[in-house]
Structures are given as C-alpha cells and as structure tokens.
Protein backbone atom coordinates (compact mmCIF):
# COMPACT_ATOMS: atom_id res chain seq x y z
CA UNK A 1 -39.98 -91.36 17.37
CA UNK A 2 -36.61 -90.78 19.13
CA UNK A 3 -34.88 -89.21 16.42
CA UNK A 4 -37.92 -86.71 15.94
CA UNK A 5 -37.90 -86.54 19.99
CA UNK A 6 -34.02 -86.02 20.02
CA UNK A 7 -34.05 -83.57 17.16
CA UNK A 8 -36.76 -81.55 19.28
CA UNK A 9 -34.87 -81.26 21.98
CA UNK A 10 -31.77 -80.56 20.59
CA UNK A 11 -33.32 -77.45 18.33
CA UNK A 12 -34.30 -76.19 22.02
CA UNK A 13 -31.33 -75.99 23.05
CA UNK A 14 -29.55 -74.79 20.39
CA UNK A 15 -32.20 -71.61 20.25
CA UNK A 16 -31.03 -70.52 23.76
CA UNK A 17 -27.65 -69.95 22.63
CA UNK A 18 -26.37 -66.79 21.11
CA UNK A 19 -25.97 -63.32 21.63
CA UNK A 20 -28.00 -62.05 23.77
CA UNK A 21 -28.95 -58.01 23.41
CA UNK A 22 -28.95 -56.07 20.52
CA UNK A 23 -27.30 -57.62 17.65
CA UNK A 24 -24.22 -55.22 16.00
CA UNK A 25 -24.35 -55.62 12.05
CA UNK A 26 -20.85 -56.93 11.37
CA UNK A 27 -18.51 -55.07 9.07
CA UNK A 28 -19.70 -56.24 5.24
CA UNK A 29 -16.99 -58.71 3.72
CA UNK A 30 -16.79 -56.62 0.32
CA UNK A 31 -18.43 -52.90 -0.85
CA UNK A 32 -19.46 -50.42 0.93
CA UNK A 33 -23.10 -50.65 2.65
CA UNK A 34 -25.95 -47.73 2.21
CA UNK A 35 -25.20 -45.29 4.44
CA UNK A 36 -28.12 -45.48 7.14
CA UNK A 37 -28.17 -41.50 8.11
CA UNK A 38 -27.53 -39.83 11.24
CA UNK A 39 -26.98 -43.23 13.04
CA UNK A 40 -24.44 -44.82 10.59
CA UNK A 41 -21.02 -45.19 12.36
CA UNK A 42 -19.52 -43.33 9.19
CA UNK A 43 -21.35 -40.55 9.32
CA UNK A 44 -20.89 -39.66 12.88
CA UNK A 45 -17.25 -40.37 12.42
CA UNK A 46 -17.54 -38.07 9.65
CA UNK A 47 -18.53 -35.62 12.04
CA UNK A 48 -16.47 -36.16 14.72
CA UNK A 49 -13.39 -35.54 12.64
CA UNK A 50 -14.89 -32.04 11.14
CA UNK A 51 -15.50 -31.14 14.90
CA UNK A 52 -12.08 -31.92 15.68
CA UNK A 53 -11.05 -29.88 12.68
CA UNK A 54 -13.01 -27.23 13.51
CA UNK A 55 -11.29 -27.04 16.77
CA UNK A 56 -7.57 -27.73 15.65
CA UNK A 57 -8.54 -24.87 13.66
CA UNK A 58 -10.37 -22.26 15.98
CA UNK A 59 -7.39 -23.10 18.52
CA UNK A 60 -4.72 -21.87 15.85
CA UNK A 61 -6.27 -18.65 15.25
CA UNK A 62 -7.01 -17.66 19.31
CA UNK A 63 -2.92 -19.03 19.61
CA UNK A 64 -1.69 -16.62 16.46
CA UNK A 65 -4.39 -13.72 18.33
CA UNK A 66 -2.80 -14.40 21.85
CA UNK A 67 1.01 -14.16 20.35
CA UNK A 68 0.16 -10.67 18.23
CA UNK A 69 -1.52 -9.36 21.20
CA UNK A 70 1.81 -10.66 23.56
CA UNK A 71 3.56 -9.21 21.08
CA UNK A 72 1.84 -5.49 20.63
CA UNK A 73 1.70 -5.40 24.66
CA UNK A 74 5.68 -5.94 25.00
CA UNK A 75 5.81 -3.05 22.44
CA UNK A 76 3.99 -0.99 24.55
CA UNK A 77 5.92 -1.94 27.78
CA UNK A 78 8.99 -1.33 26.14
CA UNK A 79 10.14 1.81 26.17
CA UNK A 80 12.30 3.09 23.53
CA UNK A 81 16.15 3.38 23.74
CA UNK A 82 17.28 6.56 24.79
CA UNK A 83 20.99 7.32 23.21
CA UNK A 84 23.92 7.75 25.71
C-alpha cells in the first residue's frame, strides 16, 4: 500500500515538471523532416534569403543608375576645352 501510495505521489510530481508553453520540435537526429508549408523554419528562411537577394540586387542596379546619371550630369557641367 505504500509503494502504490509512494509511486502515486511521486508520478504527481514528476507531471508538474517540464516545459511549460508551447513545445519547439527539436532538430531531427538524422534526414530531413516533411517540410510543413508556409510555417516551416526552412521555408521562411528560404524566403528571407530570396528577399535579401532581391534587394542586394535591386540596390546594385539603382547604384550602377545613380553613377551613369553622376556621370552624364558632370558631362553636361563640363564644358569643353577651348584651345589656347
């Protein structure tokens, strides 16, 4: 009776430890898990990085369109050399 008692008591308290919250699927020890959609960690990483490349990229062009038009306006400004 003391043992069932003890084991009782001690399965009581062992159910109040833990994480408490949402539990975080850990990282699988081998393979790659299904990927779960729009919510799967890859995915929006996946995204993330073409945003960024989009960027990278769309900040390269408006840099080489700035220097040309830097460059066609000190054309302009400049005016030509007059022989002495």
């Amino acid at each position: 009776m003391r043992t069932s008692l003890l084991l009782l008591l001690s399965l009581a308290a062992l159910s109040a430890c833990g994480l408490r919250g949402d539990l975080v699927r850990p990282v699988p020890l081998w393979g790659d898990p299904p990927n779960e959609g729009a919510l799967d960690p890859r995915t929006i990483q996946a995204a993330k990085e073409a945003a960024e490349a989009e960027k990278a990229r769309e900040d390269a062009e408006r840099k080489a369109a700035d220097e040309a038009r830097r460059q066609q306006l000190e054309q302009q400004a400049t005016p030509p050399a007059t022989p002495q």
